[in-house]
N, C-alpha and C. Protein backbone atom coordinates (compact mmCIF):
# COMPACT_ATOMS: atom_id res chain seq x y z
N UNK A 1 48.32 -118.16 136.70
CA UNK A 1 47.88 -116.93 136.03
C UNK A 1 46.53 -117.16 135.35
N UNK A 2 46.34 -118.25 134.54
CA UNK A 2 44.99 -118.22 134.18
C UNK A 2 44.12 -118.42 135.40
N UNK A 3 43.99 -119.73 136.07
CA UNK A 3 43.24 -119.27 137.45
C UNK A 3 42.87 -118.30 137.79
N UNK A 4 43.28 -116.94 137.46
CA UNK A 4 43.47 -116.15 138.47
C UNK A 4 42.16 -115.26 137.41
N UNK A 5 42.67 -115.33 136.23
CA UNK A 5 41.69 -114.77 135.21
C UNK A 5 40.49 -115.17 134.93
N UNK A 6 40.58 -116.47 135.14
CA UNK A 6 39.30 -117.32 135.30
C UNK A 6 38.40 -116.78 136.51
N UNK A 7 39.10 -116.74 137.34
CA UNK A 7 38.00 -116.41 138.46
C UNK A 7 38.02 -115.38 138.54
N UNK A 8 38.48 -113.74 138.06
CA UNK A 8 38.40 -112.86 138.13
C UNK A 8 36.74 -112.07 136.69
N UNK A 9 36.94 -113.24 136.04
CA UNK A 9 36.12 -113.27 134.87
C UNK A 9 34.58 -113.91 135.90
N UNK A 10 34.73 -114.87 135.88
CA UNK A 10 33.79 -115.78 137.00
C UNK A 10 32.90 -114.49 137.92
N UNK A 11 33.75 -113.56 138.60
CA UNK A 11 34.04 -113.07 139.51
C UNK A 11 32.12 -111.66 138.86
N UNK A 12 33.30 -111.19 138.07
CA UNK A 12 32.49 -110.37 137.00
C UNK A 12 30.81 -110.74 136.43
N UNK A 13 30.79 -112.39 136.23
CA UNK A 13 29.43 -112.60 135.82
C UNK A 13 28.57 -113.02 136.64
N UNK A 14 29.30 -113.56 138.15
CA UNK A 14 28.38 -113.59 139.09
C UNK A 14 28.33 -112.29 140.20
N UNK A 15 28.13 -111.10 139.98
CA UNK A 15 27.81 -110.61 140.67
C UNK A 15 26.96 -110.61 141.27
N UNK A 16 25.70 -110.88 141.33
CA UNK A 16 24.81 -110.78 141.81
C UNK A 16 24.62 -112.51 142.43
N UNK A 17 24.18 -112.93 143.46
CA UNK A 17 23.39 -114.18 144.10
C UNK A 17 22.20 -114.40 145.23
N UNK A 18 21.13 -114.97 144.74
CA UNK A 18 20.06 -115.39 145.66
C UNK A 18 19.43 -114.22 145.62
N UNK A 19 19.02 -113.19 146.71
CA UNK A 19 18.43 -112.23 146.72
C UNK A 19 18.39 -111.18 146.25
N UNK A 20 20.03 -110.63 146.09
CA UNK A 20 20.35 -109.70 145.28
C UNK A 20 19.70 -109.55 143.90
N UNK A 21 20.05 -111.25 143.41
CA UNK A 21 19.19 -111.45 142.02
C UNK A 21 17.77 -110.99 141.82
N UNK A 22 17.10 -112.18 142.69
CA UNK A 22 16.08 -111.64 142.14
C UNK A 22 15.34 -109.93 142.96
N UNK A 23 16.07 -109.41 143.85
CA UNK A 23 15.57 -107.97 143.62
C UNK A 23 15.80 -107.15 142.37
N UNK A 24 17.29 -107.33 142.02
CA UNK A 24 17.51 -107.04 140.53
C UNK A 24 16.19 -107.32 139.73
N UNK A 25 15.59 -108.49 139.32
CA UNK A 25 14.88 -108.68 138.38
C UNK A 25 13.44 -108.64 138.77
N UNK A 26 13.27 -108.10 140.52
CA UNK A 26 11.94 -107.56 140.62
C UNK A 26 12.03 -105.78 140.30
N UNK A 27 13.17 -105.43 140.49
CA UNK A 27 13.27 -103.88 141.05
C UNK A 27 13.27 -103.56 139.33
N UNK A 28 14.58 -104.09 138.49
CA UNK A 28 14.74 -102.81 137.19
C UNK A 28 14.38 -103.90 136.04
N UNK A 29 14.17 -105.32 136.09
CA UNK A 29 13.83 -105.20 135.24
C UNK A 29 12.19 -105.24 134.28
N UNK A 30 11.41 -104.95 135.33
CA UNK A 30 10.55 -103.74 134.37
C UNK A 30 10.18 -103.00 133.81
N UNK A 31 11.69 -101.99 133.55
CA UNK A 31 12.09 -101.00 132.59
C UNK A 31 12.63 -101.72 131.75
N UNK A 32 12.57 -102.41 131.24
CA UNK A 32 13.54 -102.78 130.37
C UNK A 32 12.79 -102.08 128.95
N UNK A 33 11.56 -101.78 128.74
CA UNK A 33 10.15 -101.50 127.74
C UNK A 33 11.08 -100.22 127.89
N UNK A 34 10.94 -99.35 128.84
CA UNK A 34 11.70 -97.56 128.72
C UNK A 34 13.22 -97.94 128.29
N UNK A 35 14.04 -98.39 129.03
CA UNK A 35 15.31 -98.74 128.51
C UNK A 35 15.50 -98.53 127.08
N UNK A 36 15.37 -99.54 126.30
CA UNK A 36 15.10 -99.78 125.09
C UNK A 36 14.37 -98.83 124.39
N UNK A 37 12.92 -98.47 124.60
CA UNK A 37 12.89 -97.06 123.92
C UNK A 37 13.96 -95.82 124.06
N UNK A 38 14.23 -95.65 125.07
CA UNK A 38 14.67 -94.56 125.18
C UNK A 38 16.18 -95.00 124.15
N UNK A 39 16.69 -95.58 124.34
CA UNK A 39 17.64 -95.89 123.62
C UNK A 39 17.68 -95.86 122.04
N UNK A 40 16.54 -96.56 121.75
CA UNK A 40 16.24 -96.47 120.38
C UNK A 40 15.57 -95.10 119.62
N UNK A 41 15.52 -94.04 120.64
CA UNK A 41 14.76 -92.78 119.99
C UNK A 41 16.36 -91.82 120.10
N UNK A 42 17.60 -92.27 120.87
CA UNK A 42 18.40 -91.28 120.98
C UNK A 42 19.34 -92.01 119.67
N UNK A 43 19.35 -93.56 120.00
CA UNK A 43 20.17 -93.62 118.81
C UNK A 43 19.83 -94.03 117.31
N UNK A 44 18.58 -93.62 117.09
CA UNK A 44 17.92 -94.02 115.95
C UNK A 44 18.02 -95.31 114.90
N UNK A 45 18.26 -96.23 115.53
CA UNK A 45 18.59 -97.13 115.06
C UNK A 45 18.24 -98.73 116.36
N UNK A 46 17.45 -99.50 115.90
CA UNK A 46 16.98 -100.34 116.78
C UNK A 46 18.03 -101.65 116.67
N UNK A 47 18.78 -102.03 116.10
CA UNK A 47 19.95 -102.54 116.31
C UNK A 47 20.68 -102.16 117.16
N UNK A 48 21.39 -101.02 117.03
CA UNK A 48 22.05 -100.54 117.92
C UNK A 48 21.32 -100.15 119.00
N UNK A 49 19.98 -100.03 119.18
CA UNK A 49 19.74 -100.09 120.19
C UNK A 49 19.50 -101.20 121.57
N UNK A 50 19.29 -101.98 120.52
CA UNK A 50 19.45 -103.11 121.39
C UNK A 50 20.49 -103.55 121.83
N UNK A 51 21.75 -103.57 121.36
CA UNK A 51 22.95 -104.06 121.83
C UNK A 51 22.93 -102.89 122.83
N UNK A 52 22.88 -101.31 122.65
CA UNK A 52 23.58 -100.73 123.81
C UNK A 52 22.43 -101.25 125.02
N UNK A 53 20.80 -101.16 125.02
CA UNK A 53 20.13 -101.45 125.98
C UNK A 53 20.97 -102.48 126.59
N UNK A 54 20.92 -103.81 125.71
CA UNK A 54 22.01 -104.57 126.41
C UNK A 54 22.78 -104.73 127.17
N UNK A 55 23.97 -103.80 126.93
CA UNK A 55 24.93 -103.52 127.31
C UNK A 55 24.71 -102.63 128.47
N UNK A 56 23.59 -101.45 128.50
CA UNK A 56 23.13 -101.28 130.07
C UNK A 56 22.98 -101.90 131.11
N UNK A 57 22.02 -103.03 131.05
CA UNK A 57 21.59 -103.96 131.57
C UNK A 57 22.38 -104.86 132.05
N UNK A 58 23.57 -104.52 131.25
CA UNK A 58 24.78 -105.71 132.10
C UNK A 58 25.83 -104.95 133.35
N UNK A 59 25.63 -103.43 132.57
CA UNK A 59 26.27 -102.20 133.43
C UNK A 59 25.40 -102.22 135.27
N UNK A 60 24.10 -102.07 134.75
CA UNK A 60 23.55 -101.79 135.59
C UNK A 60 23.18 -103.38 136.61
N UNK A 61 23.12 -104.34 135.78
CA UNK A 61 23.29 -105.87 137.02
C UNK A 61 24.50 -105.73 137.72
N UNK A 62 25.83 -105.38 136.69
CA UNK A 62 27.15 -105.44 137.75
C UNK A 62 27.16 -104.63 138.93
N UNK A 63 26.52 -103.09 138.43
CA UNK A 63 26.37 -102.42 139.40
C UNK A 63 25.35 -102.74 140.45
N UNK A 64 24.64 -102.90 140.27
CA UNK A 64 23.26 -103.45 141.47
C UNK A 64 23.78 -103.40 142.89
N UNK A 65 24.90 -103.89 143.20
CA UNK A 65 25.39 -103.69 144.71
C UNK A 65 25.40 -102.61 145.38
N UNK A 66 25.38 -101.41 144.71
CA UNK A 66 25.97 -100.58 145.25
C UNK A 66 24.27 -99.67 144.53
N UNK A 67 23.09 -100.17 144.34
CA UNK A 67 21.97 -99.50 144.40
C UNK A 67 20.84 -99.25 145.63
N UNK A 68 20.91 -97.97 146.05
CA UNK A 68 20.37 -97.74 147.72
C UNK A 68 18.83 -97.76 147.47
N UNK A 69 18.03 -98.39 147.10
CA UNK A 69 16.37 -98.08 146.96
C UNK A 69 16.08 -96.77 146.25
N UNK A 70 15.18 -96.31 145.93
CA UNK A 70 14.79 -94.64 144.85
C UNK A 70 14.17 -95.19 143.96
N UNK A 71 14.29 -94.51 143.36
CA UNK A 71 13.82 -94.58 141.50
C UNK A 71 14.56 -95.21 140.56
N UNK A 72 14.01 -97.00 140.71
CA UNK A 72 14.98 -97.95 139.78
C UNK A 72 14.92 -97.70 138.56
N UNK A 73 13.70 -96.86 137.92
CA UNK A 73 13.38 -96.53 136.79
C UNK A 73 14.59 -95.07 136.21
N UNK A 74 14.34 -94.34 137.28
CA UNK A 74 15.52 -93.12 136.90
C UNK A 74 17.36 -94.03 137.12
N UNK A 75 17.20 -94.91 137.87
CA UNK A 75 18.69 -94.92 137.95
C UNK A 75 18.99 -96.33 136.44
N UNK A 76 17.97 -96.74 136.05
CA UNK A 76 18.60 -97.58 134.73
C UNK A 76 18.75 -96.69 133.99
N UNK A 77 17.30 -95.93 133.77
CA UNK A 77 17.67 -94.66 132.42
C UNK A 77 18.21 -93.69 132.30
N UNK A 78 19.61 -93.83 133.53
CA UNK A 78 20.44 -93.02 133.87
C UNK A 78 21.44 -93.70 133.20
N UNK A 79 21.85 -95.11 133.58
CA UNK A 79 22.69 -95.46 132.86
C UNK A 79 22.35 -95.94 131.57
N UNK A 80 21.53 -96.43 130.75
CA UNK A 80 21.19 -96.06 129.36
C UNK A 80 21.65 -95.64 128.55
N UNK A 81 21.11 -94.05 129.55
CA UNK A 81 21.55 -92.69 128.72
C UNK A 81 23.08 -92.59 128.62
N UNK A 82 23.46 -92.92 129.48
CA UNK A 82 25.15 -92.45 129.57
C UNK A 82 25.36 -93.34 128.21
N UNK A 83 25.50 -94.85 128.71
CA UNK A 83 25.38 -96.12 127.29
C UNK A 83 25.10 -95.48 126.05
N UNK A 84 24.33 -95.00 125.91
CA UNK A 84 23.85 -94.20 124.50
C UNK A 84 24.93 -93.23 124.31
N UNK A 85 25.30 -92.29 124.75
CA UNK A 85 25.92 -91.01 125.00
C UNK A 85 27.75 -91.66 124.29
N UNK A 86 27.76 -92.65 125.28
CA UNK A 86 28.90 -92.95 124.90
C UNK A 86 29.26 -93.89 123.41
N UNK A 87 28.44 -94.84 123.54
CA UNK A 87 28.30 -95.24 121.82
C UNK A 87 28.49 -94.31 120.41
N UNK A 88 27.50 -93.00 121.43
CA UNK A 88 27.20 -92.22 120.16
C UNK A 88 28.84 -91.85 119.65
N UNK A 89 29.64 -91.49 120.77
CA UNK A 89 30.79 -90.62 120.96
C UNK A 89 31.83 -91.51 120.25
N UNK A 90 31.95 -92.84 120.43
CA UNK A 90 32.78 -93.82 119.77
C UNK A 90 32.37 -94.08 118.42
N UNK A 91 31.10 -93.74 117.66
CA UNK A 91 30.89 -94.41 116.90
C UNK A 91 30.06 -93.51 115.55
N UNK A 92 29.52 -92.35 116.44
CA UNK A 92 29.16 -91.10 115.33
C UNK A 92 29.88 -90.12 115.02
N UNK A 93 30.09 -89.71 113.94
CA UNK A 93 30.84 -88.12 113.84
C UNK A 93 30.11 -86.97 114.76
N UNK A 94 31.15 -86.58 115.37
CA UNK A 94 30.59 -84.83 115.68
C UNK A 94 29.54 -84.34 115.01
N UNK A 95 30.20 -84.28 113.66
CA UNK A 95 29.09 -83.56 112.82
C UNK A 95 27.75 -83.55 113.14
N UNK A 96 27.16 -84.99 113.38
CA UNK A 96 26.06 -85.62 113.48
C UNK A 96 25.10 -84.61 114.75
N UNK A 97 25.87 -84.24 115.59
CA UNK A 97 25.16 -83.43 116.69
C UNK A 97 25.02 -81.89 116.37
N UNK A 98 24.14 -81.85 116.62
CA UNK A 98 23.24 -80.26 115.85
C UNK A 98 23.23 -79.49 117.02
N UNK A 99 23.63 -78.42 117.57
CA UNK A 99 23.46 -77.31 119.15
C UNK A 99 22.35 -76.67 118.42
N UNK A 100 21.38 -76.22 119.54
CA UNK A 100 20.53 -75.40 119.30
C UNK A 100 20.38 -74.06 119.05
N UNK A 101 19.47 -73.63 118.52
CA UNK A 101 20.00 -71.94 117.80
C UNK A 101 18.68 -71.46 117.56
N UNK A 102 18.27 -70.59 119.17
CA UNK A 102 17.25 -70.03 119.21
C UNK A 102 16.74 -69.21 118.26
N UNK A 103 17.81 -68.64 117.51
CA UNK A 103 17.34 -67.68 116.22
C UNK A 103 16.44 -68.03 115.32
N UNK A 104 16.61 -69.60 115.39
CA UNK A 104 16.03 -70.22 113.67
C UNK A 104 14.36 -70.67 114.30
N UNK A 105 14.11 -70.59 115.87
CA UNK A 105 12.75 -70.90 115.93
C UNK A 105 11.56 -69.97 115.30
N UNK A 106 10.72 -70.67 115.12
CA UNK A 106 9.52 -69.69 114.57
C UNK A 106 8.78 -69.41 116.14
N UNK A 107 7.91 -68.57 116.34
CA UNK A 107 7.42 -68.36 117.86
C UNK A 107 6.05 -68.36 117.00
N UNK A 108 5.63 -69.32 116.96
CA UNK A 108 3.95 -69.73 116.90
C UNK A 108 3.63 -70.64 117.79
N UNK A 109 2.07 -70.53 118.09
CA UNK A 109 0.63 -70.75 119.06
C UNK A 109 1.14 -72.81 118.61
N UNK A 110 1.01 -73.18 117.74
CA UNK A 110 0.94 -74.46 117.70
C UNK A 110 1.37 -75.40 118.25
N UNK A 111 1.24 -76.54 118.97
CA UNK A 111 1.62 -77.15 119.87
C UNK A 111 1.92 -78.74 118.97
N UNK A 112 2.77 -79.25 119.51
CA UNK A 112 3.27 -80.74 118.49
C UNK A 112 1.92 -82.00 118.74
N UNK A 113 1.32 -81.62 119.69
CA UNK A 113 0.27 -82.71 120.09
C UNK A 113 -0.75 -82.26 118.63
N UNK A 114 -1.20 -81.50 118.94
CA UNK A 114 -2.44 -80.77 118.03
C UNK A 114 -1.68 -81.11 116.31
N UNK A 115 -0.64 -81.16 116.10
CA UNK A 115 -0.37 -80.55 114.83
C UNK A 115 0.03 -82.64 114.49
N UNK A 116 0.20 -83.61 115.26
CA UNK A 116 0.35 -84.75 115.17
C UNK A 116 -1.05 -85.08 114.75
N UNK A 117 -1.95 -84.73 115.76
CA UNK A 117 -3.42 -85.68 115.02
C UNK A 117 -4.06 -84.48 114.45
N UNK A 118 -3.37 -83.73 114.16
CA UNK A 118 -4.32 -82.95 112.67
C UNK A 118 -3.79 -83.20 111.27
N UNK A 119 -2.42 -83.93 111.63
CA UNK A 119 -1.96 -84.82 110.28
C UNK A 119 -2.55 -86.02 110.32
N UNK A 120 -2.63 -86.39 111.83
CA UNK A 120 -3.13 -87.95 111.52
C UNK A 120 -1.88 -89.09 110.99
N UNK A 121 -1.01 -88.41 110.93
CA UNK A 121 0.08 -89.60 110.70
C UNK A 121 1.47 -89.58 111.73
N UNK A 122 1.46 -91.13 112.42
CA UNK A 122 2.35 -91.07 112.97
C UNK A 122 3.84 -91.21 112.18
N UNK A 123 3.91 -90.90 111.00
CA UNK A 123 5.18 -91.25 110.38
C UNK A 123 5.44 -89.72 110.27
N UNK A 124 5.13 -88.50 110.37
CA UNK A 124 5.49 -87.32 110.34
C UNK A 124 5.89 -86.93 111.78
N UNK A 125 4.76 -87.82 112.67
CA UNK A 125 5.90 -87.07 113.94
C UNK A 125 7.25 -87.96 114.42
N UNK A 126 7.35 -89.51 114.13
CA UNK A 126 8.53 -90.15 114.24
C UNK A 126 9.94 -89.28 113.20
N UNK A 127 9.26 -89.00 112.19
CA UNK A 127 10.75 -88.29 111.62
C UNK A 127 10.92 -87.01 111.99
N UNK A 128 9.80 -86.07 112.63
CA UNK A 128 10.26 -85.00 113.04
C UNK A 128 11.05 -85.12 114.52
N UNK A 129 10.65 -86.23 115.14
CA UNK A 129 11.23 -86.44 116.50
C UNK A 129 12.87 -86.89 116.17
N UNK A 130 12.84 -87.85 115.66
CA UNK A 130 14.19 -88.34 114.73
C UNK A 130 14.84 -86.78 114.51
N UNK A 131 14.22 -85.95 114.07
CA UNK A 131 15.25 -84.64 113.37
C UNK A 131 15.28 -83.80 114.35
N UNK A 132 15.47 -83.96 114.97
CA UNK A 132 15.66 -83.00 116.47
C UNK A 132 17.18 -83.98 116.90
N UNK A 133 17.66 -82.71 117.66
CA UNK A 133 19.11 -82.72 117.98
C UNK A 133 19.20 -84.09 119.32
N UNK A 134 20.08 -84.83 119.45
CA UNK A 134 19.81 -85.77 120.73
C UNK A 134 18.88 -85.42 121.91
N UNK A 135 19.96 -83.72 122.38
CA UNK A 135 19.55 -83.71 123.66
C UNK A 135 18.21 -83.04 123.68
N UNK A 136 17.49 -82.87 122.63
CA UNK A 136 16.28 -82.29 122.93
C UNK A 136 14.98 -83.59 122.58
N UNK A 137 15.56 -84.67 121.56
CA UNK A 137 14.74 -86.14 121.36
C UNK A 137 15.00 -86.79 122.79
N UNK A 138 16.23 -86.67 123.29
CA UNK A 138 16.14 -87.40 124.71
C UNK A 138 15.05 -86.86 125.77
N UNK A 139 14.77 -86.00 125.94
CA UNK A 139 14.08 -84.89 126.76
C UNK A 139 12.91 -84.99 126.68
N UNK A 140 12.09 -85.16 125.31
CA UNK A 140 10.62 -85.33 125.53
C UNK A 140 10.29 -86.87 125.12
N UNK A 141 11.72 -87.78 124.80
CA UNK A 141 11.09 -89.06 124.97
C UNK A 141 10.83 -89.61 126.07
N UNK A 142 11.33 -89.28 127.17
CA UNK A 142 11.58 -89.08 128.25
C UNK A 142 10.41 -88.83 129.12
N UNK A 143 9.98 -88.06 128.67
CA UNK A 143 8.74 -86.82 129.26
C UNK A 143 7.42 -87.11 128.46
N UNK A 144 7.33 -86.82 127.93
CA UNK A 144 6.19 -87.82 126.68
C UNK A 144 6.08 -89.27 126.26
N UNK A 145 6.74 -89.33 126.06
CA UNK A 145 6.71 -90.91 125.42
C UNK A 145 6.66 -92.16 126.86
N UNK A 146 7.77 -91.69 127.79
CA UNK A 146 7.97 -92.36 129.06
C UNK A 146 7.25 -91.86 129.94
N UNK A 147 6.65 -90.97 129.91
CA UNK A 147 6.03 -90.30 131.30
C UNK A 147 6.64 -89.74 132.44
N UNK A 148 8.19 -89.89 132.07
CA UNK A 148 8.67 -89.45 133.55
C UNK A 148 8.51 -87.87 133.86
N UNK A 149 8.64 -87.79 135.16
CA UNK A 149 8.38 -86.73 135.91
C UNK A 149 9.73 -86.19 135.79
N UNK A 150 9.57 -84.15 135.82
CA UNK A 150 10.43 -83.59 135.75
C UNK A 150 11.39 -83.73 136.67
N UNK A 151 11.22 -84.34 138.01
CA UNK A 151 12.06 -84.84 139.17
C UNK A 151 12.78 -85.91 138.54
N UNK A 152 12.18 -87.37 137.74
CA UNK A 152 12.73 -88.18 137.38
C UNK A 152 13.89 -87.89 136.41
N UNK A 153 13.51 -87.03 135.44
CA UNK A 153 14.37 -86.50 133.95
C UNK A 153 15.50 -85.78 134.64
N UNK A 154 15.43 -85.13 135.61
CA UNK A 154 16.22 -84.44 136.13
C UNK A 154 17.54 -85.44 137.09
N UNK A 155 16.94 -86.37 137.52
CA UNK A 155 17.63 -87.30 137.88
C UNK A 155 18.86 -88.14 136.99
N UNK A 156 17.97 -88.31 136.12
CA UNK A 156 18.36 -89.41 134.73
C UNK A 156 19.42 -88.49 134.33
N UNK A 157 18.73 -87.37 133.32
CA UNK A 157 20.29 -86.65 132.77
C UNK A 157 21.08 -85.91 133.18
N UNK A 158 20.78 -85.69 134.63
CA UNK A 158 21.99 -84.88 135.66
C UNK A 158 21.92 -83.21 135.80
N UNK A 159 20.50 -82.88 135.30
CA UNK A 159 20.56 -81.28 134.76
C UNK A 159 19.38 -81.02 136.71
N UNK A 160 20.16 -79.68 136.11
CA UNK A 160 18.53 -78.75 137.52
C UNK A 160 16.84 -79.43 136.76
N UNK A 161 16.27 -79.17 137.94
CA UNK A 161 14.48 -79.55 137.49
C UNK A 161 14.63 -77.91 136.25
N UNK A 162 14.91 -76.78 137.06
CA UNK A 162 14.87 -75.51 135.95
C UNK A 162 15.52 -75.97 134.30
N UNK A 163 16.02 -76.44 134.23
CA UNK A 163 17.14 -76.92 132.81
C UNK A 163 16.13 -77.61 132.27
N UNK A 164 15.68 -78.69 132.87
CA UNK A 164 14.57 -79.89 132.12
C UNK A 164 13.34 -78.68 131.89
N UNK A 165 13.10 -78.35 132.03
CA UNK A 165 11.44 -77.45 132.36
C UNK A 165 11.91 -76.91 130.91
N UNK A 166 13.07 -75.68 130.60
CA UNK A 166 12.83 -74.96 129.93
C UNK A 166 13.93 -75.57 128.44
N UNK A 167 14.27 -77.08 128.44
CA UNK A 167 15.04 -77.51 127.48
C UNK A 167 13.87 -78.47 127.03
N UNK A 168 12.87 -78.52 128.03
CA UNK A 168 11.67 -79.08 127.26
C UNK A 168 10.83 -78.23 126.47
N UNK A 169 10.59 -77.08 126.73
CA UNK A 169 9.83 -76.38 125.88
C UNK A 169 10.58 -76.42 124.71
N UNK A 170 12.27 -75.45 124.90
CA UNK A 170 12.57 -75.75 123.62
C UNK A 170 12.74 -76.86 122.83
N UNK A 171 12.52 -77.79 123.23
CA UNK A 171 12.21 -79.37 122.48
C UNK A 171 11.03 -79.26 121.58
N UNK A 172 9.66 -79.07 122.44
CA UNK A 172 9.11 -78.75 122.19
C UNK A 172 8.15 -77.86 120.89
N UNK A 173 9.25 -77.08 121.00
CA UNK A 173 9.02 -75.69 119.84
C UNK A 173 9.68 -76.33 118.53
N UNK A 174 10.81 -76.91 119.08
CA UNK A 174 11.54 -77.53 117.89
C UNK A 174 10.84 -78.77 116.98
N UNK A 175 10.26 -79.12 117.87
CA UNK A 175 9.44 -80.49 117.16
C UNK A 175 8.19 -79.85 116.60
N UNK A 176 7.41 -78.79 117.11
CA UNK A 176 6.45 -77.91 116.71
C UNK A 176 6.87 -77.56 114.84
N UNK A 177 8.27 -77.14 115.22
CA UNK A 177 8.58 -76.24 113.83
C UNK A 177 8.97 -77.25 112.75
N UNK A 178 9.48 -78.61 113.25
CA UNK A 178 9.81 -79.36 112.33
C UNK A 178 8.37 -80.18 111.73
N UNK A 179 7.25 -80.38 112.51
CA UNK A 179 6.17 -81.02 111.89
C UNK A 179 5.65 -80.06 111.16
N UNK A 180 5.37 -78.47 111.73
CA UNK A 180 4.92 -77.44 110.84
C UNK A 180 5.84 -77.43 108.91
N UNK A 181 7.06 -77.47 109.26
CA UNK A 181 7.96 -77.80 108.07
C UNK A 181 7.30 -79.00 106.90
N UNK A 182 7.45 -80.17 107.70
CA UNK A 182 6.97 -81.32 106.92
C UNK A 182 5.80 -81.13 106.63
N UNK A 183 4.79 -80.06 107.47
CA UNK A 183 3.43 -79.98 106.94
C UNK A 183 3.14 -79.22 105.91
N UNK A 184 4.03 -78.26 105.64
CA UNK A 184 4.20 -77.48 104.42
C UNK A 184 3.24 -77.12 103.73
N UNK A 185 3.24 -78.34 102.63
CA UNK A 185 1.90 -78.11 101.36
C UNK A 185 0.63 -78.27 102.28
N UNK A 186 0.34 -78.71 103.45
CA UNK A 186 -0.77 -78.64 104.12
C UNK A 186 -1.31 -77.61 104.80
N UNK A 187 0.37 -76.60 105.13
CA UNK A 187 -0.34 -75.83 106.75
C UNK A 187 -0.96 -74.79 106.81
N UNK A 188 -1.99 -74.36 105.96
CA UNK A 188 -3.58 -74.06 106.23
C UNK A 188 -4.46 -74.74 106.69
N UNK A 189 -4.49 -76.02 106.12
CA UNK A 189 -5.19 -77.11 106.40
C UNK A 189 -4.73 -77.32 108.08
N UNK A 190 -3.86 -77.48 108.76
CA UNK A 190 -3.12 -77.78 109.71
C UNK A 190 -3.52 -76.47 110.88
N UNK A 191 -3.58 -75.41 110.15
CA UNK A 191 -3.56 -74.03 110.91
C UNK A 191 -5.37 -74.09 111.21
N UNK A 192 -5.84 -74.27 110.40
CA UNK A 192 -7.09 -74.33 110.23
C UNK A 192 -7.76 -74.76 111.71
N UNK A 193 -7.13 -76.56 111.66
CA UNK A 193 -7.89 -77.30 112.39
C UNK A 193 -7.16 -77.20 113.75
N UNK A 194 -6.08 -76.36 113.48
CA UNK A 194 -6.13 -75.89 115.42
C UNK A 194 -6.75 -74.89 115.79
């Protein structure tokens, strides 16, 4: 019986040998830089982000067999995301997740790029990004921060290219209204210089 566990354990950490390997570590792990961000912007916390990146990375080596060529970049930060998703679910309250509520947007011209370097501080747009609901911080870290293409994002979190397009704007608007917020005692000054 132990034998049997032994090599079933064995079994588990060598998945991968010779070629398999190192395509593994030519193909994904060069994401490991997106991995890890992306991880650390959904779960706000770089501890935990690192263990779940981690813990991707071991998801996604076991899996490796069964990866057909594509977008090694969309299929890690596919599983990531799930990694994240599920941490969050074991380990945050409900509460913690905010649904969106088109009512409370403001519909102004201002755009989050413009209203970032007309503060000039990146510590107003990290906490406004932080205060945005997961699935809309996942979406333009994604898209902004990572560069991926609406084909890629669409891949990664399982939605239509239409869903990403228009859950990015409202990301978007949302991060707009939350830097406009924090800009407060400024936003003349802010309104001004757009």
């Amino acid at each position: 019986m132990l034998l049997v566990v032994q090599e079933k354990a064995r079994e588990r950490l060598d998945v991968l040998e010779g070629e398999d390997r190192a395509r593994f570590e030519a193909t994904v792990l060069p994401h490991l830089d997106a991995a890890f961000n992306l991880a650390r912007w959904l779960l706000r916390s770089r501890a935990d982000a690192e263990d779940v990146a981690q813990d991707a990375l071991l998801r996604a080596f076991r899996a490796f067999g069964t990866y057909r060529s594509g977008n090694a970049r969309a299929w890690l930060l596919q599983i990531v995301r799930n990694a994240c998703f599920t941490w969050l679910h074991q380990n945050r309250r409900q509460e913690e997740s905010v649904e969106f509520d088109e009512n409370l947007m403001p519909q102004e011209a201002e755009n989050p790029e413009t209203l970032a370097i007309a503060g000039n501080n990146r510590e107003h747009l990290s906490r406004a990004l932080e205060s945005l609901p997961e699935s809309f911080r996942e979406i333009l870290v994604l898209r902004e921060l990572e560069g991926c293409s609406y084909k890629e994002i669409s891949e990664i979190t399982s939605r239509p290219i239409g869903t990403v397009m228009s859950s990015l704007a409202r990301a978007r608007q949302q991060l707009r209204s939350a830097l406009v917020q924090q800009n407060a005692p400024h936003a003349k000054e802010v309104r001004r210089a757009l």
